[in-house]
N, C-alpha and C. Protein backbone atom coordinates (compact mmCIF):
# COMPACT_ATOMS: atom_id res chain seq x y z
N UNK A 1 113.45 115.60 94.24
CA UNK A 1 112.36 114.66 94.42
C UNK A 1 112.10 113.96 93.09
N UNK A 2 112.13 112.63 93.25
CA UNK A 2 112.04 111.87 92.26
C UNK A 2 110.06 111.57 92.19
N UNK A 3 109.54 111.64 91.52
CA UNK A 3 107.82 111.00 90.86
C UNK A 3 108.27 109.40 90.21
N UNK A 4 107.98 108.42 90.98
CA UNK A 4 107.79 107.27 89.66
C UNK A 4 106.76 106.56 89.93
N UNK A 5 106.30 106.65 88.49
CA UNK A 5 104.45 106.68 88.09
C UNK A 5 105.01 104.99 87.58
N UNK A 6 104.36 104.02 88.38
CA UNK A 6 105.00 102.67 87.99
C UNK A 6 103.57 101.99 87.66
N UNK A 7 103.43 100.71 86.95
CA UNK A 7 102.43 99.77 87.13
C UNK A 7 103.23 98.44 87.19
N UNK A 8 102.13 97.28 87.40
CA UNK A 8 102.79 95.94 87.29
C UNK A 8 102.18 95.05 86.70
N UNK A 9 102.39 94.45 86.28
CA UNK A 9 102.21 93.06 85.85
C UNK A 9 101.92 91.97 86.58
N UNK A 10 101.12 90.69 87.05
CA UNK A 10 101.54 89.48 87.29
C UNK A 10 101.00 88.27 87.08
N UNK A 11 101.35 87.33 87.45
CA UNK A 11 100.90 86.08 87.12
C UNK A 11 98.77 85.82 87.98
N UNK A 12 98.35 85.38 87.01
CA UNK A 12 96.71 85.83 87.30
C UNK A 12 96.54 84.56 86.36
N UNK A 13 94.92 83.80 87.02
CA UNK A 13 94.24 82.68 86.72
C UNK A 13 92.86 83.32 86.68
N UNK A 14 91.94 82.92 85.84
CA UNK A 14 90.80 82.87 85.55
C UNK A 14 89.85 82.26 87.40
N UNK A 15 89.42 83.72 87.95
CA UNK A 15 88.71 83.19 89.33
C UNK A 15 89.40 82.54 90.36
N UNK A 16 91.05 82.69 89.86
CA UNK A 16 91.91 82.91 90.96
C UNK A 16 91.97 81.25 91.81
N UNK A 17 92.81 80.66 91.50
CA UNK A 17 92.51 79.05 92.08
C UNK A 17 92.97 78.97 93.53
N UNK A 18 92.41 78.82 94.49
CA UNK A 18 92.96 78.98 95.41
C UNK A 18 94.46 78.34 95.56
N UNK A 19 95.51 78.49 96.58
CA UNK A 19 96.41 78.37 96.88
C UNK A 19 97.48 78.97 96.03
N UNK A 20 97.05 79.44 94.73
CA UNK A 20 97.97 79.92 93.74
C UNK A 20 98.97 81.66 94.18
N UNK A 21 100.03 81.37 94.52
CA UNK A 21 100.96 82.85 94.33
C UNK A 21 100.52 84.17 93.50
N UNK A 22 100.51 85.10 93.39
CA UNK A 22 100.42 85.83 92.51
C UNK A 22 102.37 86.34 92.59
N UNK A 23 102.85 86.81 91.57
CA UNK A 23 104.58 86.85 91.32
C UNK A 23 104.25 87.77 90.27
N UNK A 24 105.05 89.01 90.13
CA UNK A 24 105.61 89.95 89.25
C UNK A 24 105.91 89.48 88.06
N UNK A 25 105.38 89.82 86.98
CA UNK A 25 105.89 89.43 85.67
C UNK A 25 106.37 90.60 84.82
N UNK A 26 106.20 92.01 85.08
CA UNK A 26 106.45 92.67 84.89
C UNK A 26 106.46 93.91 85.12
N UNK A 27 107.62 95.37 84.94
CA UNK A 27 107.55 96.55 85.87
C UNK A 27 107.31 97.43 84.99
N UNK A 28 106.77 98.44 84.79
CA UNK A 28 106.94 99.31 84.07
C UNK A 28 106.30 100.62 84.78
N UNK A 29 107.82 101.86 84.41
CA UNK A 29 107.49 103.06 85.18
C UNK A 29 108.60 104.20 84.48
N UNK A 30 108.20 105.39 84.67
CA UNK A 30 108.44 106.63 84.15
C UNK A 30 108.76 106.86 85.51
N UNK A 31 109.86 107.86 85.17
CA UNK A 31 110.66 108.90 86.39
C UNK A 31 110.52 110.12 86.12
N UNK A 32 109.58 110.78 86.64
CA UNK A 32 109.38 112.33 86.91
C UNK A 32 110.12 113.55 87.66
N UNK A 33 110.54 114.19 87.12
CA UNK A 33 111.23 115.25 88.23
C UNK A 33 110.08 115.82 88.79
N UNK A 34 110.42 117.31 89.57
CA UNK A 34 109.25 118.31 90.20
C UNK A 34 108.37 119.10 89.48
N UNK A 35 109.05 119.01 87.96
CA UNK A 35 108.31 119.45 87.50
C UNK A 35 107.69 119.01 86.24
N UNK A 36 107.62 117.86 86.60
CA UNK A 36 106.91 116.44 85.70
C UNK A 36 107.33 116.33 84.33
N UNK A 37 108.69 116.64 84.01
CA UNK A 37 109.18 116.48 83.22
C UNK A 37 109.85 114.78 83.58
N UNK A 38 109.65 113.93 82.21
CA UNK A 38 110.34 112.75 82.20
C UNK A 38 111.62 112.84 82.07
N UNK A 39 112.26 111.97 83.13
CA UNK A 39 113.62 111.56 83.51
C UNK A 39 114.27 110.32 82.93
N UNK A 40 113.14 109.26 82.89
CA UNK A 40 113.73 107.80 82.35
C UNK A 40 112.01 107.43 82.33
N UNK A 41 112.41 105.95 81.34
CA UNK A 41 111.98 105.10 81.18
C UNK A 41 112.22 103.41 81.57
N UNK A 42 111.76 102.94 82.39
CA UNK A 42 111.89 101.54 82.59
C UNK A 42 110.92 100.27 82.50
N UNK A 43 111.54 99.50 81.88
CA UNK A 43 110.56 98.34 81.16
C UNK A 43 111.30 96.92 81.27
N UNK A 44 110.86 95.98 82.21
CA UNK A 44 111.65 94.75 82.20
C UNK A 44 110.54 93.81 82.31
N UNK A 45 110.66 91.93 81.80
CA UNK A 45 109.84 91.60 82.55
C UNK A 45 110.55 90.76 83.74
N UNK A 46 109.89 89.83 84.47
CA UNK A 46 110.30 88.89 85.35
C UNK A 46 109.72 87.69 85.02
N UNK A 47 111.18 86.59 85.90
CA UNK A 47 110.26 85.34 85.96
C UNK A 47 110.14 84.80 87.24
N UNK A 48 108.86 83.84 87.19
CA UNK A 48 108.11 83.86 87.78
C UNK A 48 108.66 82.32 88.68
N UNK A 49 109.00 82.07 89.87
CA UNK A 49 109.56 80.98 90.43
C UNK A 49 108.65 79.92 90.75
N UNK A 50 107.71 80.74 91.24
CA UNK A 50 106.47 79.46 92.21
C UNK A 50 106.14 79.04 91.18
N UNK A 51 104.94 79.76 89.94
CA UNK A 51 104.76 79.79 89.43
C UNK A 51 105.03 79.58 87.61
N UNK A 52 106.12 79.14 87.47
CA UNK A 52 106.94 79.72 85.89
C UNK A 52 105.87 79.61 84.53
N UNK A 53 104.89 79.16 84.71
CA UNK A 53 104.26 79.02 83.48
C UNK A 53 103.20 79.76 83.52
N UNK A 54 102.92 80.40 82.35
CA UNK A 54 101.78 81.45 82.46
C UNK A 54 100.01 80.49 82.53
N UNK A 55 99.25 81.17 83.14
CA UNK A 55 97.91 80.59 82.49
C UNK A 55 97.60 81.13 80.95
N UNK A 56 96.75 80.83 80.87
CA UNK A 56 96.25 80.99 79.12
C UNK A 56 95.35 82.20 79.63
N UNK A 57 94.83 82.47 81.02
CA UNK A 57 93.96 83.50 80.99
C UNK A 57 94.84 84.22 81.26
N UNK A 58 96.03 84.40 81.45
CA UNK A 58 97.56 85.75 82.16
C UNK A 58 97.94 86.15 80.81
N UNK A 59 98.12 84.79 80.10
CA UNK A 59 98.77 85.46 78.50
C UNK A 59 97.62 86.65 77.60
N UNK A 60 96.44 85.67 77.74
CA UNK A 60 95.67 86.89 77.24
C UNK A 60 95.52 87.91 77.46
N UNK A 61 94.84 88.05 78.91
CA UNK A 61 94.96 89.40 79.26
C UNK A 61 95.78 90.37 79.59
N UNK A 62 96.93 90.23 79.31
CA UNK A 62 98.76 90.98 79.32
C UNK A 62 99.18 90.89 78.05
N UNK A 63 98.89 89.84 77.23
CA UNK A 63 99.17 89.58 75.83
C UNK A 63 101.23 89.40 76.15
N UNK A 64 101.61 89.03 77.84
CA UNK A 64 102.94 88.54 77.94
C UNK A 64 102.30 87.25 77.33
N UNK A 65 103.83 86.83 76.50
CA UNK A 65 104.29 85.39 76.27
C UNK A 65 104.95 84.83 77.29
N UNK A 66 104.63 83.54 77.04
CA UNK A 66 105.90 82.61 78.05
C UNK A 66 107.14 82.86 77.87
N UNK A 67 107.52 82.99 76.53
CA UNK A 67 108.75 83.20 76.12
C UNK A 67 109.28 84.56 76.58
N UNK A 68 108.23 85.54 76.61
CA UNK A 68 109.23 87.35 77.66
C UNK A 68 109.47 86.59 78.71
N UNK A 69 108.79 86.02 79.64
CA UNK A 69 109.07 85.59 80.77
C UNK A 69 110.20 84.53 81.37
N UNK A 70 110.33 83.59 80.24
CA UNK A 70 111.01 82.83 80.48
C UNK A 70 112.43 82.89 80.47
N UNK A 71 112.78 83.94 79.34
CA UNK A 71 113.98 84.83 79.13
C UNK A 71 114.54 85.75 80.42
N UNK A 72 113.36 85.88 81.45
CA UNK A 72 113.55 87.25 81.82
C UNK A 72 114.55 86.82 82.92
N UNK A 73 114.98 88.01 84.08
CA UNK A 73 115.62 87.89 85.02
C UNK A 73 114.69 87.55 86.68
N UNK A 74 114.70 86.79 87.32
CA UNK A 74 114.05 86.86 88.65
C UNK A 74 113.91 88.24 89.10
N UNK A 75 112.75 88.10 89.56
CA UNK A 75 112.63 89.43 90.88
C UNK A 75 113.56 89.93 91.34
N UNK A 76 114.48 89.58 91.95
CA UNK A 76 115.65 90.04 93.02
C UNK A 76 116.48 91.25 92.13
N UNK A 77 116.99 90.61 91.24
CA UNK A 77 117.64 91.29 89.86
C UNK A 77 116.97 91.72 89.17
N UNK A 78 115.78 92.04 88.49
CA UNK A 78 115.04 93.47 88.00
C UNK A 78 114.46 94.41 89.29
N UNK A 79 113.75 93.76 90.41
CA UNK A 79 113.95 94.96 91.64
C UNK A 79 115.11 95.74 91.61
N UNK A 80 116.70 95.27 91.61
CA UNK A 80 117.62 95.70 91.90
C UNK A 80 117.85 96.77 90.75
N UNK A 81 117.73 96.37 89.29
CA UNK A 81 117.54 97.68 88.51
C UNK A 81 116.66 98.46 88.84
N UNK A 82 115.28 98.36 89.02
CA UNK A 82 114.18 99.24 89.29
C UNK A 82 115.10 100.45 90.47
N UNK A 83 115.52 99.52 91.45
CA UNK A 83 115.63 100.72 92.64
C UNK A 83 116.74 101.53 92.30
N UNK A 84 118.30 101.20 91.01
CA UNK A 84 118.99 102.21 90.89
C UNK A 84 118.66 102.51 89.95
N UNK A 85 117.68 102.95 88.73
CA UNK A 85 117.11 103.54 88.02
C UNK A 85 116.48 104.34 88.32
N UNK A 86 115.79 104.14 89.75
CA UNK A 86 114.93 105.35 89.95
C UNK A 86 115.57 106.36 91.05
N UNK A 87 116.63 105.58 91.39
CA UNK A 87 117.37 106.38 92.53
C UNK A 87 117.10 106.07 93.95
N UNK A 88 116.26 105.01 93.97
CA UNK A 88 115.65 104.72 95.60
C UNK A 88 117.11 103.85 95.89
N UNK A 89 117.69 103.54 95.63
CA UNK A 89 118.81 102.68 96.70
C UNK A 89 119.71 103.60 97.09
N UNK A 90 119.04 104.82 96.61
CA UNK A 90 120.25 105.90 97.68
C UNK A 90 119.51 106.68 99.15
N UNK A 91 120.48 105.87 100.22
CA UNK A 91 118.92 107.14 101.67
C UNK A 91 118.86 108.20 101.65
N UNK A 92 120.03 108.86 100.62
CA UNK A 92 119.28 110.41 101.11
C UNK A 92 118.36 111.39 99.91
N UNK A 93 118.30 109.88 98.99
CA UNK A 93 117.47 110.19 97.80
C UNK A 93 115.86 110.48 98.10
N UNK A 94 115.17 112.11 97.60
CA UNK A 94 113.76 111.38 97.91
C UNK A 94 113.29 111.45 96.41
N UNK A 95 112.02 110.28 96.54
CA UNK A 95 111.23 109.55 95.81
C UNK A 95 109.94 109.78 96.46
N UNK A 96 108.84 108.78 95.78
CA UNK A 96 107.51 108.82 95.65
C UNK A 96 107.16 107.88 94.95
N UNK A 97 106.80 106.74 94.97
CA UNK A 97 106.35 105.67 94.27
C UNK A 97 104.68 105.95 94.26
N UNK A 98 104.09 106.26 92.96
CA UNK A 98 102.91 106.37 92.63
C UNK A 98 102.21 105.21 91.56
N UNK A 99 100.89 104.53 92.08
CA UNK A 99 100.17 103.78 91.45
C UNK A 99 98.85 103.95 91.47
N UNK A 100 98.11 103.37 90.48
CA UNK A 100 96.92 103.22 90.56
C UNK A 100 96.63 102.36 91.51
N UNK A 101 96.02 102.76 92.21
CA UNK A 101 95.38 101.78 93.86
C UNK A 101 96.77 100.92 94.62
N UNK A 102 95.98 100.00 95.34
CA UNK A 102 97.01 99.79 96.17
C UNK A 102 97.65 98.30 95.80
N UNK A 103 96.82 97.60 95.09
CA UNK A 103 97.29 96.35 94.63
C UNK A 103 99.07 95.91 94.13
N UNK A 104 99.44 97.40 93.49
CA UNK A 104 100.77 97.38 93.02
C UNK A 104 102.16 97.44 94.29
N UNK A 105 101.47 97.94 94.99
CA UNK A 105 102.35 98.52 96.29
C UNK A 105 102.24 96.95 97.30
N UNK A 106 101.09 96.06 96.91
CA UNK A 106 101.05 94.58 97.86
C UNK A 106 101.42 93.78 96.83
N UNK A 107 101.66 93.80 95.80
CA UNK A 107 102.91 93.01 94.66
C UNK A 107 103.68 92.98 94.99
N UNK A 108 104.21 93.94 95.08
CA UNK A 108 105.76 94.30 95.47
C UNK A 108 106.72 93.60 97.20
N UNK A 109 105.59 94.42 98.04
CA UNK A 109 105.59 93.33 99.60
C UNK A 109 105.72 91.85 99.16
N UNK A 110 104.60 91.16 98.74
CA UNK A 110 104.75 89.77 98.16
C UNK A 110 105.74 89.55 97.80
N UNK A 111 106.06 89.85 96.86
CA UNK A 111 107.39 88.73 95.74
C UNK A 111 108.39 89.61 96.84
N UNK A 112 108.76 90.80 97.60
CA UNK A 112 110.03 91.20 98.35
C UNK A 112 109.92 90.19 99.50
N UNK A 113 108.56 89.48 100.00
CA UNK A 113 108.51 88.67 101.23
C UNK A 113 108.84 87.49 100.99
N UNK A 114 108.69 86.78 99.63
CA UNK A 114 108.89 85.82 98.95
C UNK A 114 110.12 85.62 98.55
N UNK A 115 111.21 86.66 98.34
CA UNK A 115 112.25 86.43 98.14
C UNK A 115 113.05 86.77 99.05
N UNK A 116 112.27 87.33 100.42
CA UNK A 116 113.25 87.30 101.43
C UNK A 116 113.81 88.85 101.45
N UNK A 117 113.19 90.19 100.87
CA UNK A 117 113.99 91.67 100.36
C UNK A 117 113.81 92.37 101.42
N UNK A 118 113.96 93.38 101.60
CA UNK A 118 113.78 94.27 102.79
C UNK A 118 112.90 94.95 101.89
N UNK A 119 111.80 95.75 102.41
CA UNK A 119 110.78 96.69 102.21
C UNK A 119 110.61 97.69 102.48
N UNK A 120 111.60 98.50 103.54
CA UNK A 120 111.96 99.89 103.90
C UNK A 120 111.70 100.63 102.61
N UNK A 121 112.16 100.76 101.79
CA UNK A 121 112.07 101.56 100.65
C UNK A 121 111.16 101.65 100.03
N UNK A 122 109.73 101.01 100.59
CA UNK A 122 108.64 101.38 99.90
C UNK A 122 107.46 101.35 100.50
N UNK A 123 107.59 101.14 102.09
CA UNK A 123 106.56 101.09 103.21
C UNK A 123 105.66 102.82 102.88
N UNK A 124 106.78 103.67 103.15
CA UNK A 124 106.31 105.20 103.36
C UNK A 124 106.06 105.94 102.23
N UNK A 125 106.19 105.20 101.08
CA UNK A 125 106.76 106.01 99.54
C UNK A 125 105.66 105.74 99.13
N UNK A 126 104.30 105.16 99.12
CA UNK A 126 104.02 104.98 98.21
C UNK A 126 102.50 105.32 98.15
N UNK A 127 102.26 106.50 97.23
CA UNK A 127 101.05 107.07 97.04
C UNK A 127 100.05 106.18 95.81
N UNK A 128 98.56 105.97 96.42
CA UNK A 128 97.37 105.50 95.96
C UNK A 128 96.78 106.47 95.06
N UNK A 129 97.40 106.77 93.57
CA UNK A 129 96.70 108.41 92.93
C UNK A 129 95.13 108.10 92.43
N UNK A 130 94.28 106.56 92.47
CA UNK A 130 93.48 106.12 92.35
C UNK A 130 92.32 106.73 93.37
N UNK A 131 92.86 106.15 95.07
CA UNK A 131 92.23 107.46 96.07
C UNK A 131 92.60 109.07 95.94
N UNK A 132 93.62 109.27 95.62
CA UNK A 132 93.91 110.97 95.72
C UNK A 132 93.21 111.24 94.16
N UNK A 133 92.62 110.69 93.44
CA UNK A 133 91.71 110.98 91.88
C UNK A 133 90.39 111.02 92.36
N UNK A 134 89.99 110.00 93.03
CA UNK A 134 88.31 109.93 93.64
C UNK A 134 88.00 110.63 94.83
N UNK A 135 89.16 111.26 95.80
CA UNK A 135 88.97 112.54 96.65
C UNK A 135 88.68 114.21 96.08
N UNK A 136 89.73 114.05 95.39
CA UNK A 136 90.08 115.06 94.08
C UNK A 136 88.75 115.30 93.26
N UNK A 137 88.16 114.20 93.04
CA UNK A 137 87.12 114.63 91.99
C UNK A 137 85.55 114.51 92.78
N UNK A 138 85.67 113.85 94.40
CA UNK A 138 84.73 114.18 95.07
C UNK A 138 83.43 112.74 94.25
N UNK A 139 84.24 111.68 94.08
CA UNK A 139 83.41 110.93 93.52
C UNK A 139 83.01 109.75 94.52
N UNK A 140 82.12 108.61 94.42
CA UNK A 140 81.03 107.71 95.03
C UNK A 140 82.41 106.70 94.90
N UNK A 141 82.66 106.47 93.48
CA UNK A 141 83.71 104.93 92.84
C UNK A 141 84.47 105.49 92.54
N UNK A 142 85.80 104.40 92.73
CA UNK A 142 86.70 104.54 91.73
C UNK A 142 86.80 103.84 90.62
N UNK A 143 87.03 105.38 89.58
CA UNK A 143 86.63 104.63 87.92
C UNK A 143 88.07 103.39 87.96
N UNK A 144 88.18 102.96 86.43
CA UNK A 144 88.94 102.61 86.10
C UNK A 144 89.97 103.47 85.28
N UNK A 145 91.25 103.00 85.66
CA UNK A 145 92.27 103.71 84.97
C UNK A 145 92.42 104.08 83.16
N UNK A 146 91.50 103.38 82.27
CA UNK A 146 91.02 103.65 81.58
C UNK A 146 89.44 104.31 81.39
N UNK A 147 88.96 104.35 82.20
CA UNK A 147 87.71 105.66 82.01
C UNK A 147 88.09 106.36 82.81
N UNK A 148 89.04 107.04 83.65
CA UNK A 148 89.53 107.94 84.06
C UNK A 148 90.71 108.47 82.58
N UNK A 149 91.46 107.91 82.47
CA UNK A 149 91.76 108.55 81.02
C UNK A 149 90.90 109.10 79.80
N UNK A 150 89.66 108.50 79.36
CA UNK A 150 89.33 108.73 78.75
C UNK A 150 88.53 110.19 79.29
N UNK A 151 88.02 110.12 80.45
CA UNK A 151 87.09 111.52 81.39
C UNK A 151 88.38 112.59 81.05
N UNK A 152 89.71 112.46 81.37
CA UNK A 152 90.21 113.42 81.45
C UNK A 152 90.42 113.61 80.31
N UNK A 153 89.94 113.53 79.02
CA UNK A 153 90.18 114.27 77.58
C UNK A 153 91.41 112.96 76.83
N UNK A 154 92.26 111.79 77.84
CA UNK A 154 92.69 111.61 76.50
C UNK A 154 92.65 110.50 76.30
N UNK A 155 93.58 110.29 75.20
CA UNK A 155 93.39 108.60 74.52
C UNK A 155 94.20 107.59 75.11
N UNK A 156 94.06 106.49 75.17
CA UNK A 156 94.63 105.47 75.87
C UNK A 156 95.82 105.24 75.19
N UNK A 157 97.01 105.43 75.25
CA UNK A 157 97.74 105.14 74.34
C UNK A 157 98.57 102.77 75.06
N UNK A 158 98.86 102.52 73.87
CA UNK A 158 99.74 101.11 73.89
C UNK A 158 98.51 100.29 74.27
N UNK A 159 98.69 99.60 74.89
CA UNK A 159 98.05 98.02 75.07
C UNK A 159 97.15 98.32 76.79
N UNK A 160 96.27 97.76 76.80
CA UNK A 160 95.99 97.77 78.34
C UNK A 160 96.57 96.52 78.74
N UNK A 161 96.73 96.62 80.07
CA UNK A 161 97.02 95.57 81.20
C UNK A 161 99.00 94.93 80.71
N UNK A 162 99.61 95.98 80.21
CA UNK A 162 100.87 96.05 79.67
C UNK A 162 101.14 97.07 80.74
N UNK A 163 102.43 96.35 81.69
CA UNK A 163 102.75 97.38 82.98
C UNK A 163 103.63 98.80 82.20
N UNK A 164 103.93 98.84 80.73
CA UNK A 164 104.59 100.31 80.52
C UNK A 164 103.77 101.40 80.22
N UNK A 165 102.68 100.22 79.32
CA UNK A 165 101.68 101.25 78.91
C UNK A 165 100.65 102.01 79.87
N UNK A 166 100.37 100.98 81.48
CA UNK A 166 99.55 100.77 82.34
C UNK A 166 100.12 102.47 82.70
N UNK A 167 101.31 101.98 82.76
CA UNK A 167 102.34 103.66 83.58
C UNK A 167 101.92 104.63 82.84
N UNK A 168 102.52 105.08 81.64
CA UNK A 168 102.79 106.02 80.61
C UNK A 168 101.15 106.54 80.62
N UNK A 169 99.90 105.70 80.78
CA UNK A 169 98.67 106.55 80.65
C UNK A 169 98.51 107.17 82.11
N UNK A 170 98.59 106.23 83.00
CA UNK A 170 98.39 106.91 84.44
C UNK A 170 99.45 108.06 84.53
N UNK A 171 100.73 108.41 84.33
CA UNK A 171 101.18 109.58 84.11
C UNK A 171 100.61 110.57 83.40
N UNK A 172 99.87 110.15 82.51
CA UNK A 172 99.20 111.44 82.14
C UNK A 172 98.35 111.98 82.98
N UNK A 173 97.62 111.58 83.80
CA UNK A 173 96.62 111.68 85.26
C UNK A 173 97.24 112.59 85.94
N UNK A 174 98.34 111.65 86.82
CA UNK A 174 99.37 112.63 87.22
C UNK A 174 99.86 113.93 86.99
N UNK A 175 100.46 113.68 86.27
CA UNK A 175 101.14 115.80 85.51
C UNK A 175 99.82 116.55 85.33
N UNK A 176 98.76 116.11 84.79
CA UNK A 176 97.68 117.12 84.60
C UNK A 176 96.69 117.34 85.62
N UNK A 177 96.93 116.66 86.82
CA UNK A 177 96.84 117.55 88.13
C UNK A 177 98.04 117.57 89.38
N UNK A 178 98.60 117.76 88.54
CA UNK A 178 100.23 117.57 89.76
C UNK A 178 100.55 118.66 90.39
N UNK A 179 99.80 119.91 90.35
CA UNK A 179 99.83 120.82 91.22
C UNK A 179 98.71 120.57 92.59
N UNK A 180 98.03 119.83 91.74
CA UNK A 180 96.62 119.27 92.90
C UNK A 180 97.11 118.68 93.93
N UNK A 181 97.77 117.45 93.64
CA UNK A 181 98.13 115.98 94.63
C UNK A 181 98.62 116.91 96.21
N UNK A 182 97.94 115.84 96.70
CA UNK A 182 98.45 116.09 98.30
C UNK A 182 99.50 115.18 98.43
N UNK A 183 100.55 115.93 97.92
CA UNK A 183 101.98 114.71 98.07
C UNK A 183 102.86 115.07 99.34
């Protein structure tokens, strides 16, 4: 059984203008074995088709440049690394795609519906540790992925709203109740 503790990245406007796409700009995720020991690291960004130019409110708050993006590879081709990096393009591989809430798991649908991908591989896979944290802890809200780090004793490590760093802290969530999860 593969764990991958992923976040994302994407293209975002200040109050959201209507008609605007939201598109993947970037993946970032850790591969866990069973016993939450790290397996890999993966970090790419994407570019963005509908969309190719960042807003000034996307750059800030990701602190992506135009220039990671513009360099980068389309969706189709960093999905396609993502899924043999983590081992999901094999069927008799199992996995677990874990995120903070569900927003990351309707990224993914999007830009795969947008580019036309099949979605089998991530309809059934993919656990909300945001709800299984606020069941778990028997709480009203769900905090944020940074005051949930900080509640659980630790420090935020890298950049916020950076999809490696987004991962690498929410894994810490993970492993330090990974006997808990109703997986």
């Amino acid at each position: 059984m593969n764990y991958i503790v992923f976040d994302l990245e994407a293209t975002c406007w200040k109050g959201r203008p209507p008609g605007m796409i939201q598109e993947i700009i970037e993946i970032g995720a850790y591969r866990l074995n069973l016993f939450g020991e790290i397996e890999g690291r993966f970090s790419k960004f994407v570019r963005p088709v509908v969309q190719p130019i960042l807003s000034p409110f996307c750059r800030e708050l990701t602190s992506i440049t135009q220039e990671q993006v513009r360099f980068a590879r389309k969706f189709p081709d960093v999905l396609e690394d993502f899924m043999i990096w983590g081992d999901m393009d094999l069927e008799d591989e199992e996995y677990v795609l874990i995120s903070w809430g569900n927003e990351d798991k309707r990224l993914l649908l999007d830009d795969c519906r947008l580019h036309r991908m099949d979605t089998h591989w991530l309809r059934e896979r993919h656990i909300d540790l945001k709800d299984k944290y606020q069941k778990l802890k028997r709480l009203k809200n769900s905090p944020s992925l940074l005051k949930t780090v900080e509640v659980e004793g630790f420090e935020f490590t890298g950049t916020q709203h950076r999809a490696i760093c987004d991962a690498e802290n929410l894994m810490k969530i993970f492993i330090k109740y990974m006997d808990r999860w109703d997986i």
